[in-house]
Protein backbone atom coordinates (compact mmCIF):
# COMPACT_ATOMS: atom_id res chain seq x y z
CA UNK A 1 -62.13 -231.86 30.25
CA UNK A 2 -62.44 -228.99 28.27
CA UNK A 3 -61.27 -225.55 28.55
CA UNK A 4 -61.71 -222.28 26.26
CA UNK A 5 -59.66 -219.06 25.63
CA UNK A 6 -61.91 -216.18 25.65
CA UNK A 7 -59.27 -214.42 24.44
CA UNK A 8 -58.12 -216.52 21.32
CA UNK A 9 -58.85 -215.48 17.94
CA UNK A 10 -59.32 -218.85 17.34
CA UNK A 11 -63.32 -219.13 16.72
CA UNK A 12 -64.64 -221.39 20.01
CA UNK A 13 -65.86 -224.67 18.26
CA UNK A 14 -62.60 -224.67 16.71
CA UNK A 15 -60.87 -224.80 19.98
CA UNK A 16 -63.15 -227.44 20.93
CA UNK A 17 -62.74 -229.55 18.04
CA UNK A 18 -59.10 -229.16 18.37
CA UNK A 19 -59.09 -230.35 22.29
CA UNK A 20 -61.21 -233.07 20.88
CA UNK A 21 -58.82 -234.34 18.14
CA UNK A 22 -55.80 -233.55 20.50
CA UNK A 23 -57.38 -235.87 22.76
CA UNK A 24 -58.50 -238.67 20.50
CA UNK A 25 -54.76 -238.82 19.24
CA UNK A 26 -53.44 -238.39 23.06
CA UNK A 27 -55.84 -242.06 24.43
CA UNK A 28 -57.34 -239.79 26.43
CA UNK A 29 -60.67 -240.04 24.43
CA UNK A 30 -60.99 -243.62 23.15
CA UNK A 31 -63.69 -245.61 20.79
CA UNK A 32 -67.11 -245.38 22.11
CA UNK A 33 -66.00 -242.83 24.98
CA UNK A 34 -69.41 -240.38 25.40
CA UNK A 35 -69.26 -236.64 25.05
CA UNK A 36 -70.72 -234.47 27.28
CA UNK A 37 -74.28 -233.34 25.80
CA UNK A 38 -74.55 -229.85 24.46
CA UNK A 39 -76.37 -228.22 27.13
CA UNK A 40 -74.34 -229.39 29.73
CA UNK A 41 -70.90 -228.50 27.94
CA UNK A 42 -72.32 -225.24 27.21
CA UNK A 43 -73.30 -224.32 30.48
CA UNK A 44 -69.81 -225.75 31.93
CA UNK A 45 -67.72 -223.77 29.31
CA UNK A 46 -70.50 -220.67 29.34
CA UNK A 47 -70.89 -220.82 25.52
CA UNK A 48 -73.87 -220.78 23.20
CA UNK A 49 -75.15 -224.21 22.85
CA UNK A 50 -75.34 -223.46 18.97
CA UNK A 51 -71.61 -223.16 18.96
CA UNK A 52 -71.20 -226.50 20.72
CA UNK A 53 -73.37 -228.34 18.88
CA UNK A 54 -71.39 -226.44 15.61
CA UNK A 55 -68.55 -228.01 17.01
CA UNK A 56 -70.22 -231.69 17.22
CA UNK A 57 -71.48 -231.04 13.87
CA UNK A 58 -68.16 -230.64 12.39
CA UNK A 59 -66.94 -233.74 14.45
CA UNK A 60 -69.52 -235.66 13.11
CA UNK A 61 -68.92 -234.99 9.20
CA UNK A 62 -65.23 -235.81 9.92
CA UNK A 63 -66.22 -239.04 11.35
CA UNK A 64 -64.22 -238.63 14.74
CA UNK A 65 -68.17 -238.81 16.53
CA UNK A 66 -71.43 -240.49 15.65
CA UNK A 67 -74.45 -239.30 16.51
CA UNK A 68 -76.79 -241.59 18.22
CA UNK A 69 -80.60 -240.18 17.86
CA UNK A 70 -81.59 -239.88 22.01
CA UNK A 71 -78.56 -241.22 23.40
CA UNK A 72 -75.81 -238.46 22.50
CA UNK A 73 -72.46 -238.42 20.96
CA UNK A 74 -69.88 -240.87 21.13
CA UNK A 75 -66.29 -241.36 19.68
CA UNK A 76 -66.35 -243.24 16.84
CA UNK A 77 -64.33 -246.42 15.68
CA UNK A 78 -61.99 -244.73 13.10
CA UNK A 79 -61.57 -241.48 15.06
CA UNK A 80 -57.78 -242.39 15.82
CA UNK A 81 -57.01 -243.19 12.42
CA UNK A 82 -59.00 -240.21 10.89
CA UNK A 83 -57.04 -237.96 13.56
CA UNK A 84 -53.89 -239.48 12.78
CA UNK A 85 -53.90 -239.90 8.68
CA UNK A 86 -54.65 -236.06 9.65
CA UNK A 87 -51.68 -235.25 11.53
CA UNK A 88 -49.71 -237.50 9.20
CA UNK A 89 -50.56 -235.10 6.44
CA UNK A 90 -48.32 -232.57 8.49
CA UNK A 91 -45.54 -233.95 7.71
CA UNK A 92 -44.66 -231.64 4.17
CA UNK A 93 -45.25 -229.00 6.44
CA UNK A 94 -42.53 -230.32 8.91
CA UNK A 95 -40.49 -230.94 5.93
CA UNK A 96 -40.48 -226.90 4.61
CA UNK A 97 -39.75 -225.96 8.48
CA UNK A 98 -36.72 -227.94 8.59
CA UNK A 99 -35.46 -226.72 4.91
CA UNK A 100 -36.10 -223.12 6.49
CA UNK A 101 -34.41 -224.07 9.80
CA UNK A 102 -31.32 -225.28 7.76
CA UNK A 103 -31.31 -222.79 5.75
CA UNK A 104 -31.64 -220.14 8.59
CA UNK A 105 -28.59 -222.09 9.80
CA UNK A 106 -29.73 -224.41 12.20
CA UNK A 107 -27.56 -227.78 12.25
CA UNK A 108 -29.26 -230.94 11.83
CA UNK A 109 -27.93 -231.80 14.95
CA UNK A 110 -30.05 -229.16 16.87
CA UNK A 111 -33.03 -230.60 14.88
CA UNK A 112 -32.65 -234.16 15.77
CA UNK A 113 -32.42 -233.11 19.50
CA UNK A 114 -35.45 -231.18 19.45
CA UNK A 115 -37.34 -233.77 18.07
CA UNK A 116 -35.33 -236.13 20.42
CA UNK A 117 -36.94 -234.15 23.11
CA UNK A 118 -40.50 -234.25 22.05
CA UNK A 119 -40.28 -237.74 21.87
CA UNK A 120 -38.81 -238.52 25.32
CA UNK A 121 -41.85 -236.19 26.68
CA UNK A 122 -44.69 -238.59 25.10
């Protein structure tokens, strides 16, 4: 379910919260879906539990899981639309790529076939 790169610079509950996001916006992980506790996730990805339950900590205040006090962590109701007003906010970013990709002389063309591409792959 969920895998770690020991070799990333990219802190561990990061990576985790990513997957989880990644997930949430893929239908893999859908309302009310449970996560695996902390011990168990910990012991299956041999990580800290502290930096696990970091990682469902961070979930949490973002809304994507809710805590429920002796019966673990699910996925909440609005973590598709939190996710995705996320990723939508990407979109000025994709906008100063393309102005760089045009200006590094890239034809729009090439662009919209890229894109094309990603889209056919969904």
């Amino acid at each position: 379910m969920f895998t770690i790169d020991v070799m990333s610079r990219v802190p561990v509950y990061e990576q985790l919260i990513k997957q989880v996001e990644d997930q949430v916006l893929k239908g893999i992980m859908k309302e009310g879906d449970k996560m695996p506790s902390v011990r168990s996730l910990s012991m299956e990805l041999s990580t800290n539990p502290n930096t696990i339950q970091k990682a469902y900590m961070e979930l949490d205040r973002r809304g994507i899981l809710v805590s429920v006090p002796g019966k673990g962590s699910f996925i909440s109701a609005e973590a598709l639309k939190i996710v995705g007003n996320q990723s939508k906010e990407k979109l000025s970013d994709l906008k100063e790529i393309v102005r760089k990709l045009a200006y590094a002389g890239v034809s729009k063309s090439e662009i919209t076939d890229m894109i094309e591409e990603v889209y056919k792959k969904i």
